[in-house]
N, C-alpha and C. Protein backbone atom coordinates (compact mmCIF):
# COMPACT_ATOMS: atom_id res chain seq x y z
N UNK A 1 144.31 107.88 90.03
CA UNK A 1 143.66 107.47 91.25
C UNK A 1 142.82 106.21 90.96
N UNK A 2 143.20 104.98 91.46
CA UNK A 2 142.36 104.03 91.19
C UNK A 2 140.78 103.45 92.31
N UNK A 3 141.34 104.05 93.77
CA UNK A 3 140.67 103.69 94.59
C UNK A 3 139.33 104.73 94.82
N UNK A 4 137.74 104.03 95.19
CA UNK A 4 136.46 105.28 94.88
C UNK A 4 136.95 105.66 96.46
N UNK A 5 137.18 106.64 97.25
CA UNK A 5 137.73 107.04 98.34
C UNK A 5 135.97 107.18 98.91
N UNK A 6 134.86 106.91 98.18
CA UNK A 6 133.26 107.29 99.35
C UNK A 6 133.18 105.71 98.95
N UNK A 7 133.90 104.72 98.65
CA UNK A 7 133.15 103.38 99.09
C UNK A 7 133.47 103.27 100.27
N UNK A 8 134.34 104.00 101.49
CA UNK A 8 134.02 103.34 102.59
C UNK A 8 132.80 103.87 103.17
N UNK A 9 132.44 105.39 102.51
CA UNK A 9 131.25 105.92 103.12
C UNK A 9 130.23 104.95 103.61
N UNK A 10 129.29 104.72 104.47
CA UNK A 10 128.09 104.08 104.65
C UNK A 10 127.12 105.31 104.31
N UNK A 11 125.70 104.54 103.90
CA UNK A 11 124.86 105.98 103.60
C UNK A 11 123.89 105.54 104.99
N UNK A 12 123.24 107.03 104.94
CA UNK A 12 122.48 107.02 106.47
C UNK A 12 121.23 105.88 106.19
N UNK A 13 120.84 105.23 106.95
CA UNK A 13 119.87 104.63 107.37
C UNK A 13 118.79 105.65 107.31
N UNK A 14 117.44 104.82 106.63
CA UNK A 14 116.14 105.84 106.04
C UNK A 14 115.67 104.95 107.61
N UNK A 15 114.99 106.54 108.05
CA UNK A 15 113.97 106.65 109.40
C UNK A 15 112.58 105.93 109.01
N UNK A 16 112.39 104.73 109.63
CA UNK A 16 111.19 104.25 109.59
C UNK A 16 110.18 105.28 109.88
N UNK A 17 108.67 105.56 109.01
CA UNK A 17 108.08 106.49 109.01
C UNK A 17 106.45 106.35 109.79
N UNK A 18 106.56 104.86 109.60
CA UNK A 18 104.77 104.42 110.34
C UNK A 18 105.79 103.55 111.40
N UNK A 19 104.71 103.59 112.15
CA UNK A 19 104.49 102.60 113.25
C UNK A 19 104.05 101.20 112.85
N UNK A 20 105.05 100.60 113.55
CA UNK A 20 104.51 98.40 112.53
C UNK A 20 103.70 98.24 113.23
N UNK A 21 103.29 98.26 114.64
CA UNK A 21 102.78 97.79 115.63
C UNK A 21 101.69 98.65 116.50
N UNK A 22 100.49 97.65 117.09
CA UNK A 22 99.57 99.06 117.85
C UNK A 22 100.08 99.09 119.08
N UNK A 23 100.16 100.26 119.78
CA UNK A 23 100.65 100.72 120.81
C UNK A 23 99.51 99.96 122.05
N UNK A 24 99.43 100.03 123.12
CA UNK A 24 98.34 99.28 124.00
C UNK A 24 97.09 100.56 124.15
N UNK A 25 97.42 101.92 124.31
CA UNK A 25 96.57 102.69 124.11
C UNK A 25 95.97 102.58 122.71
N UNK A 26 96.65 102.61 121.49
CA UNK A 26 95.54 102.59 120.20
C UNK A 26 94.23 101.35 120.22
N UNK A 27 95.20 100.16 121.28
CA UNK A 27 94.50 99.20 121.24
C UNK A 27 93.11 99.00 122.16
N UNK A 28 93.36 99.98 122.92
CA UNK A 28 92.64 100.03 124.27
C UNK A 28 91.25 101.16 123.63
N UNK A 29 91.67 101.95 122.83
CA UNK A 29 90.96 103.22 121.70
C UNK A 29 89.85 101.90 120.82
N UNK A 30 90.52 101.22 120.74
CA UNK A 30 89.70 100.14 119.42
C UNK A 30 88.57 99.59 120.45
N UNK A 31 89.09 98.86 121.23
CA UNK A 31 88.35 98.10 122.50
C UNK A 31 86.70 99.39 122.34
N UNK A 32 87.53 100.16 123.30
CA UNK A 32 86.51 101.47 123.99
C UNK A 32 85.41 101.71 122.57
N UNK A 33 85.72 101.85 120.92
CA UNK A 33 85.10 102.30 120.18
C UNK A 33 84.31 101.60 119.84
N UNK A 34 84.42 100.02 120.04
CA UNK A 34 83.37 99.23 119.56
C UNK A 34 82.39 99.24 120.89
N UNK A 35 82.90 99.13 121.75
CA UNK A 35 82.01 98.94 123.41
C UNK A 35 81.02 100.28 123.11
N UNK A 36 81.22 101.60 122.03
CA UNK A 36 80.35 102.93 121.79
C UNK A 36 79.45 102.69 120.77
N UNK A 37 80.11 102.12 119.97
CA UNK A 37 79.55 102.47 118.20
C UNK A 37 79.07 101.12 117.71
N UNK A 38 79.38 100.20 117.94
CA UNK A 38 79.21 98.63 117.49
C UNK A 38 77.73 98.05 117.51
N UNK A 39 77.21 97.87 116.73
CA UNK A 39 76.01 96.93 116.71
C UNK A 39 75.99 95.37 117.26
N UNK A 40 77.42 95.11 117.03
CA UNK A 40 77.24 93.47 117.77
C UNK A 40 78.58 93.69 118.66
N UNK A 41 78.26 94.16 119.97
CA UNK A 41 79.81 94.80 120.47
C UNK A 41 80.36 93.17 120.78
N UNK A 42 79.87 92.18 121.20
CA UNK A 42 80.35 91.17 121.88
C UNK A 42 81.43 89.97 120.97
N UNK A 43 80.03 90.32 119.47
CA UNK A 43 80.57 89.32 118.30
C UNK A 43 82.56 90.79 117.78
N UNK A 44 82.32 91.55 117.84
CA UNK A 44 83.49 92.90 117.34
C UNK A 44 84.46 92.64 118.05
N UNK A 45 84.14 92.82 119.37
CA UNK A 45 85.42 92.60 120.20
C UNK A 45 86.02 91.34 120.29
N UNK A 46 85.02 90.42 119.83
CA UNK A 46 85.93 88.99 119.92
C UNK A 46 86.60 88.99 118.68
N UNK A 47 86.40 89.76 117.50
CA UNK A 47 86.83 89.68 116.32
C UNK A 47 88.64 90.47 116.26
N UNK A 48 88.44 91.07 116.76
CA UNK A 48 89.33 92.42 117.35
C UNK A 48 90.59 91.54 118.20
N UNK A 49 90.03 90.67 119.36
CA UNK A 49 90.78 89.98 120.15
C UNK A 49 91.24 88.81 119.29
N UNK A 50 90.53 88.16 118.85
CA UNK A 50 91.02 86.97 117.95
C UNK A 50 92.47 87.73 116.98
N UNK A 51 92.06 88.53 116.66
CA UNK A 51 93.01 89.12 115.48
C UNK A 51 94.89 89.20 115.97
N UNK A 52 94.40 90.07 117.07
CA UNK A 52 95.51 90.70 118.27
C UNK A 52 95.84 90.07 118.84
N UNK A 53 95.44 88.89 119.50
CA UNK A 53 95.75 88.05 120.16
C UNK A 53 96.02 86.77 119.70
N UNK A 54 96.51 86.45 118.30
CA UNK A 54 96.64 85.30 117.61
C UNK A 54 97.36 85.58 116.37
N UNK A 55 97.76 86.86 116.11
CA UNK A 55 98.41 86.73 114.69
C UNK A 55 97.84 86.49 113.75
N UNK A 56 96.81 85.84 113.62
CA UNK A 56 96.36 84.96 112.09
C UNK A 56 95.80 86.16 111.32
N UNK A 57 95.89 85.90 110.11
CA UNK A 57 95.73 86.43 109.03
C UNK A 57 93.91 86.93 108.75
N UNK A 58 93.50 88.07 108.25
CA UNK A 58 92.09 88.29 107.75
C UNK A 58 91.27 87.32 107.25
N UNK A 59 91.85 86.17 106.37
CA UNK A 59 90.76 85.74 105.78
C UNK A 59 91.03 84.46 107.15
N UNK A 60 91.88 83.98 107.18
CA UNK A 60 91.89 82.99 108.21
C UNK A 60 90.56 83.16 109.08
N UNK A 61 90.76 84.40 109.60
CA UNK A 61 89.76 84.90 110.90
C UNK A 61 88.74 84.93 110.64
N UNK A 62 87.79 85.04 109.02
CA UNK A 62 86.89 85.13 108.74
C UNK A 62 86.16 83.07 108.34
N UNK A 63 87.44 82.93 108.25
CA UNK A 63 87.44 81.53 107.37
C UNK A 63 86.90 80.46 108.40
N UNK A 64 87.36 80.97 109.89
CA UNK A 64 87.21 79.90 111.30
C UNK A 64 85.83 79.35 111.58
N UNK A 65 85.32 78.13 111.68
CA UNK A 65 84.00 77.68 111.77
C UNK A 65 84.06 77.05 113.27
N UNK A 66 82.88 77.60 113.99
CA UNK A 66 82.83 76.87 115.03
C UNK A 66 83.66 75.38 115.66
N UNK A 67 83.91 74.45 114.90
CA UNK A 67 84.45 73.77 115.19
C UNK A 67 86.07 73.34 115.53
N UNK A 68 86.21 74.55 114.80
CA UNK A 68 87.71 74.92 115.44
C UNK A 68 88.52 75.56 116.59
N UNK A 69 87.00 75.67 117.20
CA UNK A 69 87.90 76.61 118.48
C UNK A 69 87.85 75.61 119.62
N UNK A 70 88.25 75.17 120.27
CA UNK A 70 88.79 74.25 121.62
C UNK A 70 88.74 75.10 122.49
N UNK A 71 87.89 75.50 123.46
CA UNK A 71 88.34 76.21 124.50
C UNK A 71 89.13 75.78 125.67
N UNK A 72 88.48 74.19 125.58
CA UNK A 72 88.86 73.12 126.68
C UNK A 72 90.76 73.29 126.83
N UNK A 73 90.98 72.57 125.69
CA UNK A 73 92.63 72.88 124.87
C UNK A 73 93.18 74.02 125.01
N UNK A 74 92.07 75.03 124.46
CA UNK A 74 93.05 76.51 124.24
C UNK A 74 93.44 76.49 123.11
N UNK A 75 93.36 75.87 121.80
CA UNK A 75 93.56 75.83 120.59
C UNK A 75 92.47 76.21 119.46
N UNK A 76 92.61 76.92 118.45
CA UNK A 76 92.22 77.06 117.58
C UNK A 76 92.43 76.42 116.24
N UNK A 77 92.02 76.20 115.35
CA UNK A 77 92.96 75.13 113.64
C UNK A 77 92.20 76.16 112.59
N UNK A 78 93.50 76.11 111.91
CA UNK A 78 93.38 77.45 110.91
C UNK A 78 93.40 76.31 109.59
N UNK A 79 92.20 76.58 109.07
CA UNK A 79 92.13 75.09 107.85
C UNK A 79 92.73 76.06 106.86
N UNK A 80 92.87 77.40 106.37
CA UNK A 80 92.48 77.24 105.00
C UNK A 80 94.35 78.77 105.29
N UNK A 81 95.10 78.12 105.58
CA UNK A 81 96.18 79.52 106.00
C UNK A 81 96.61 79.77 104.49
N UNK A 82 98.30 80.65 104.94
CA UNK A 82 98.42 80.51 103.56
C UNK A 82 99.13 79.40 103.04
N UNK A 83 98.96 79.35 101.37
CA UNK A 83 99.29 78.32 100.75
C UNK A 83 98.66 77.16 101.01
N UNK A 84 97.54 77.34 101.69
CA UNK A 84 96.25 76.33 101.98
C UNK A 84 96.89 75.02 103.38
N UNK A 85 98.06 75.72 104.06
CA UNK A 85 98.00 74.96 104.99
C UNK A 85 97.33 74.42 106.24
N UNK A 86 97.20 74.01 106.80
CA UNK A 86 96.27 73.79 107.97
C UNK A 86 97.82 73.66 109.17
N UNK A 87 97.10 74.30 110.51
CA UNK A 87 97.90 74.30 111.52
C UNK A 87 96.90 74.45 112.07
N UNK A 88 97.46 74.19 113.79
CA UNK A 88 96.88 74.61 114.87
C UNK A 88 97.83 74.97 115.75
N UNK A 89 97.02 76.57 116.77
CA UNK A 89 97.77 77.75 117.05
C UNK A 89 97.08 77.79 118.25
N UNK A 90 97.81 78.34 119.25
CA UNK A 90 97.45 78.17 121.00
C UNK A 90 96.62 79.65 121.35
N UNK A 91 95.64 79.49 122.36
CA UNK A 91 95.20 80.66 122.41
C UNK A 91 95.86 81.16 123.86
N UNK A 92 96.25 82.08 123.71
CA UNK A 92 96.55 83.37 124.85
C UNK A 92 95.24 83.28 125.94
N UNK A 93 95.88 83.72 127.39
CA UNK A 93 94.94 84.05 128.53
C UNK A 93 93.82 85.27 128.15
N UNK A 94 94.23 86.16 127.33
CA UNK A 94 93.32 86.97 126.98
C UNK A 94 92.41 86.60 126.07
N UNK A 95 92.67 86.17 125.09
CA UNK A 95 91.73 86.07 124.34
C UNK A 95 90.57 84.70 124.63
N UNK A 96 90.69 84.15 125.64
CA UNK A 96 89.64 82.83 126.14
C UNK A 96 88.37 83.41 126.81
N UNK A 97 88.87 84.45 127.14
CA UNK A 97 87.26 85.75 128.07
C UNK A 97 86.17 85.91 126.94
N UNK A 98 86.86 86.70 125.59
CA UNK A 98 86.45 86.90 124.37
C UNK A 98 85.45 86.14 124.40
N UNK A 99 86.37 84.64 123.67
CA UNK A 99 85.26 84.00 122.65
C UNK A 99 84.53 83.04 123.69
N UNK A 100 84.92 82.86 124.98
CA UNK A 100 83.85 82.05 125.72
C UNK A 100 82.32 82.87 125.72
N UNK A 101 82.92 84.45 126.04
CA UNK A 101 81.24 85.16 126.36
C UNK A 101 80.71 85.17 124.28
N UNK A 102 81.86 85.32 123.40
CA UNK A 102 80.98 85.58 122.20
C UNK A 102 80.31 83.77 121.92
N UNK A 103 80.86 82.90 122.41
CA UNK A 103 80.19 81.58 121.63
C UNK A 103 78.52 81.56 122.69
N UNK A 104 79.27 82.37 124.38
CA UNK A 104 77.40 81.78 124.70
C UNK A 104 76.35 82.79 123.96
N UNK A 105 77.02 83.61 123.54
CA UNK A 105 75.92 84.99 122.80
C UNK A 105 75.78 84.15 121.75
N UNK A 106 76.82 83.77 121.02
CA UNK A 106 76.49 83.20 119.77
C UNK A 106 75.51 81.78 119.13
N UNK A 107 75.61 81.48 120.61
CA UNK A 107 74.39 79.97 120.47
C UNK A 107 73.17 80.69 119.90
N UNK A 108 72.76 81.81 120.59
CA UNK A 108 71.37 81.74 120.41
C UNK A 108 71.30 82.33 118.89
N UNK A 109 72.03 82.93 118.43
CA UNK A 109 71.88 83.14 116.81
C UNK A 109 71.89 82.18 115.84
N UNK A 110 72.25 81.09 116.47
CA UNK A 110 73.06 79.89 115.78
C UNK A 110 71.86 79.78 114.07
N UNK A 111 72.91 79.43 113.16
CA UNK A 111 72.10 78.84 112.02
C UNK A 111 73.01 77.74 111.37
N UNK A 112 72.05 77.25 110.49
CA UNK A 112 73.09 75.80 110.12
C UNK A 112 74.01 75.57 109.94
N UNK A 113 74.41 76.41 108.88
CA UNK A 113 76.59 76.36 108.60
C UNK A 113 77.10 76.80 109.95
N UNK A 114 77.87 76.58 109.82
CA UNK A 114 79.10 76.52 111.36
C UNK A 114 80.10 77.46 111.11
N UNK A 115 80.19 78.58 110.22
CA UNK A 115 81.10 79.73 110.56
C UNK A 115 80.99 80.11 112.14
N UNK A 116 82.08 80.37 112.13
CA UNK A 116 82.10 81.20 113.80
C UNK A 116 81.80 82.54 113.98
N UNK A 117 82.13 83.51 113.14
CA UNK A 117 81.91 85.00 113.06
C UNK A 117 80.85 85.27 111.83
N UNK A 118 79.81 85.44 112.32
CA UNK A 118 78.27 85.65 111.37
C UNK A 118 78.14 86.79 111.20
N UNK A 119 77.35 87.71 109.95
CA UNK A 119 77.04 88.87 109.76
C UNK A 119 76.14 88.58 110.65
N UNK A 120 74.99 89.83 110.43
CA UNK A 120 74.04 90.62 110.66
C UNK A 120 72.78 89.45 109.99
N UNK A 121 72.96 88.84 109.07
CA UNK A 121 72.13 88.39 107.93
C UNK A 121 72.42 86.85 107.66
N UNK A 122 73.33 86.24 109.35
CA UNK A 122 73.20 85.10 109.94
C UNK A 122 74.50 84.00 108.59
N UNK A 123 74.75 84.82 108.14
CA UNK A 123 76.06 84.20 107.14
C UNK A 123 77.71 84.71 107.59
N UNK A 124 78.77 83.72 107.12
CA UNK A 124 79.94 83.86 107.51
C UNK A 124 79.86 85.37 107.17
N UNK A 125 81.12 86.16 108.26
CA UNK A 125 81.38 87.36 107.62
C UNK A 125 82.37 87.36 106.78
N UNK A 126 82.26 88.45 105.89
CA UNK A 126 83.28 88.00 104.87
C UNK A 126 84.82 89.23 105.51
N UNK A 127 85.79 88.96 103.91
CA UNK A 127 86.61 89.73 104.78
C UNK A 127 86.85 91.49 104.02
N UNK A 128 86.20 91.56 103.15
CA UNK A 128 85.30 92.96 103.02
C UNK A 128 84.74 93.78 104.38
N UNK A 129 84.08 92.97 104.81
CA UNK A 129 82.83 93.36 105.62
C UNK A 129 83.98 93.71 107.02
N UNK A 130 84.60 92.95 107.20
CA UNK A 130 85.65 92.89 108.73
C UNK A 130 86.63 94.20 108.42
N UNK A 131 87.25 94.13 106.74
CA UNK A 131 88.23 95.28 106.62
C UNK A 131 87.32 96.43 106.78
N UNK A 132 86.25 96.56 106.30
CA UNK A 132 85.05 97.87 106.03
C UNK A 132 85.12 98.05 107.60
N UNK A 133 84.61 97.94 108.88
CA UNK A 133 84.37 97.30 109.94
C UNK A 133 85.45 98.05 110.70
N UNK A 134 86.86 97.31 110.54
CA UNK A 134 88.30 97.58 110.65
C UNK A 134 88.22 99.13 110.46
N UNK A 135 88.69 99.67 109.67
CA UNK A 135 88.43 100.87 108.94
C UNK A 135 87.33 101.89 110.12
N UNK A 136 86.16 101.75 110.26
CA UNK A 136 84.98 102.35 110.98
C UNK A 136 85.86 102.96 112.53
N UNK A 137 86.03 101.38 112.69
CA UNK A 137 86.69 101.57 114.22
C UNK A 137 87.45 102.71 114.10
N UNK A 138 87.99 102.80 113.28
CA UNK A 138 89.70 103.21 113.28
C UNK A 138 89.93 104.71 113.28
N UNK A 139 88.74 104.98 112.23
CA UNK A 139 87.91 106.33 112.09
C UNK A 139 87.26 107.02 113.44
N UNK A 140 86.57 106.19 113.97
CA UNK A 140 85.70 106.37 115.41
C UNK A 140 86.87 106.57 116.42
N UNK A 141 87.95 105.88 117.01
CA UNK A 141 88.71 105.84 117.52
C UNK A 141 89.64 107.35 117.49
N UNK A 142 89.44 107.93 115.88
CA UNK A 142 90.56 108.91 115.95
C UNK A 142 92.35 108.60 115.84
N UNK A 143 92.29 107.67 115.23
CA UNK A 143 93.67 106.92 115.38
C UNK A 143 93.96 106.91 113.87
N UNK A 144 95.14 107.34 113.07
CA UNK A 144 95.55 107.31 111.91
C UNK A 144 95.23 106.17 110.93
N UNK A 145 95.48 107.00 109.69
CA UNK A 145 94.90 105.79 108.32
C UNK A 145 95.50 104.97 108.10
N UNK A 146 96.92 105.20 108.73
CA UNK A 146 98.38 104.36 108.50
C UNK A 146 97.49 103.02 109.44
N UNK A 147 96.80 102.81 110.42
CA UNK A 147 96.31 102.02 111.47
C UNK A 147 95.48 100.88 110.05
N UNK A 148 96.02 99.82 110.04
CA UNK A 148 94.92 98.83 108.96
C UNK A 148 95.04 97.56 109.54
N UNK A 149 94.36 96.99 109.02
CA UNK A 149 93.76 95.63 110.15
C UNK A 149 94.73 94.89 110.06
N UNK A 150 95.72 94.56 109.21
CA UNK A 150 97.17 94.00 109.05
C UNK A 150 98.09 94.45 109.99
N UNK A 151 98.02 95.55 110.65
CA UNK A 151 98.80 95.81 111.92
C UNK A 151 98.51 94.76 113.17
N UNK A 152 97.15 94.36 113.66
CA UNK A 152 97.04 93.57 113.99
C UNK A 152 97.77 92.20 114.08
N UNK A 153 98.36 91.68 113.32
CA UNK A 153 99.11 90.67 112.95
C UNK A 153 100.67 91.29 113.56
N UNK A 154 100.65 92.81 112.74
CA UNK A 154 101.99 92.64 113.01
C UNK A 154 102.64 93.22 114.66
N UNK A 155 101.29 93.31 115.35
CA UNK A 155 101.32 93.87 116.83
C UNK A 155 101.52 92.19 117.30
N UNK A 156 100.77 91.70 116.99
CA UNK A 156 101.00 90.01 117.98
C UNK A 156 102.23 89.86 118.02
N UNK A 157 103.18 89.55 116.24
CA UNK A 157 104.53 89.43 115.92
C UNK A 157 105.44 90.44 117.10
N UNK A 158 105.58 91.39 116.83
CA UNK A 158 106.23 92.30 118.03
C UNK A 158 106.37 92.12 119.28
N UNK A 159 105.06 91.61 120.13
CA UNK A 159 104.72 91.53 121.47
C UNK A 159 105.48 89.97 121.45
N UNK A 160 104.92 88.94 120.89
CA UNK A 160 106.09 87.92 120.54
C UNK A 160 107.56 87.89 120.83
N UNK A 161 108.07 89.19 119.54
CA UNK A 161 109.70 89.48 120.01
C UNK A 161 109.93 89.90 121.35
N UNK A 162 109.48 90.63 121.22
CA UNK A 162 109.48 91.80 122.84
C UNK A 162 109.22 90.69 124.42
N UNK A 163 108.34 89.48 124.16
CA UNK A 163 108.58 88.51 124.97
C UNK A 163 110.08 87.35 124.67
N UNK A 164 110.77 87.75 123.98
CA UNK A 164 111.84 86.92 123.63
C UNK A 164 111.47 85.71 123.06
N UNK A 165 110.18 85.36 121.89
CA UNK A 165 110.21 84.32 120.95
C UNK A 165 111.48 85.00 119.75
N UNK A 166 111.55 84.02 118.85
CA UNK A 166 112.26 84.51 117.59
C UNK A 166 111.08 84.02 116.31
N UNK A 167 111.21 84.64 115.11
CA UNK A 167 110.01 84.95 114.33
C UNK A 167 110.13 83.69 113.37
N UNK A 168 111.30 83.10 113.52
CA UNK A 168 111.52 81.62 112.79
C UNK A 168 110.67 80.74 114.00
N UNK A 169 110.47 80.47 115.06
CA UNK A 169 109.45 79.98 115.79
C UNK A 169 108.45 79.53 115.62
């Protein structure tokens, strides 16, 4: 017998086991938990929306200094992406509510460096502090461990497809 008679077999396809993407209720759970539990609900939720509503990456989001956000435009510029590129990325109808009400909250905190998202202690936040943060919500919310702030990214990507972009785009 020369021929393997199971190479035509195909083997079954392994069942994806997490969820890539947040559902609009988990997302709506995140919203509601910071609007409960949050010490700076206004600066959280814009952090939350920026994330979800832009794709960009953790440190990116932490990395953004006031001077990058255009509201006028609707653009944001991501100086430091990966492989240290710089682009600039369009902002969504949702997310312009966000950071218009967090920049007038945010005047009055204002301190000299020009990060856009400040701790508590008037310095950039880092991206410790946002994953730690991330995490809290997520806990408060009641929503699984599988849920990590990198879903975020990959919920924008999805909602993207699901509007008929393609991911080479």
């Amino acid at each position: 017998m020369t021929k393997n008679i199971a190479s035509d077999l195909s083997l079954p396809k392994k069942e994806q086991t997490t969820q890539i993407y947040l559902k609009q209720r988990e997302i709506n759970k995140l919203f509601k938990t910071i609007e409960l539990d949050s010490r700076n609900i206004i600066r959280d939720k814009c952090i939350l929306a920026t994330l979800l509503y832009t794709g960009i990456r953790v440190s990116e989001c932490v990395g953004l200094d006031l001077s990058d956000v255009d509201l006028e435009n609707k653009t944001l510029r991501i100086m430091n992406g990966k492989g240290g590129n710089a682009r600039m990325i369009g902002m969504n109808e949702e997310l312009v509510p966000f950071l218009t009400s967090y920049l007038k909250n945010r005047t009055k905190n204002s301190i000299n460096n020009n990060p856009l998202f400040i701790s508590e202690r008037k310095k950039r936040i880092s991206k410790r502090t946002l994953q730690y943060h991330f995490k809290q919500w997520v806990e408060s919310a009641g929503l699984s461990d599988e849920v990590t702030i990198h879903k975020c990214r990959h919920t924008f990507l999805s909602h993207l497809c699901q509007n008929g972009a393609s991911l080479s785009e």
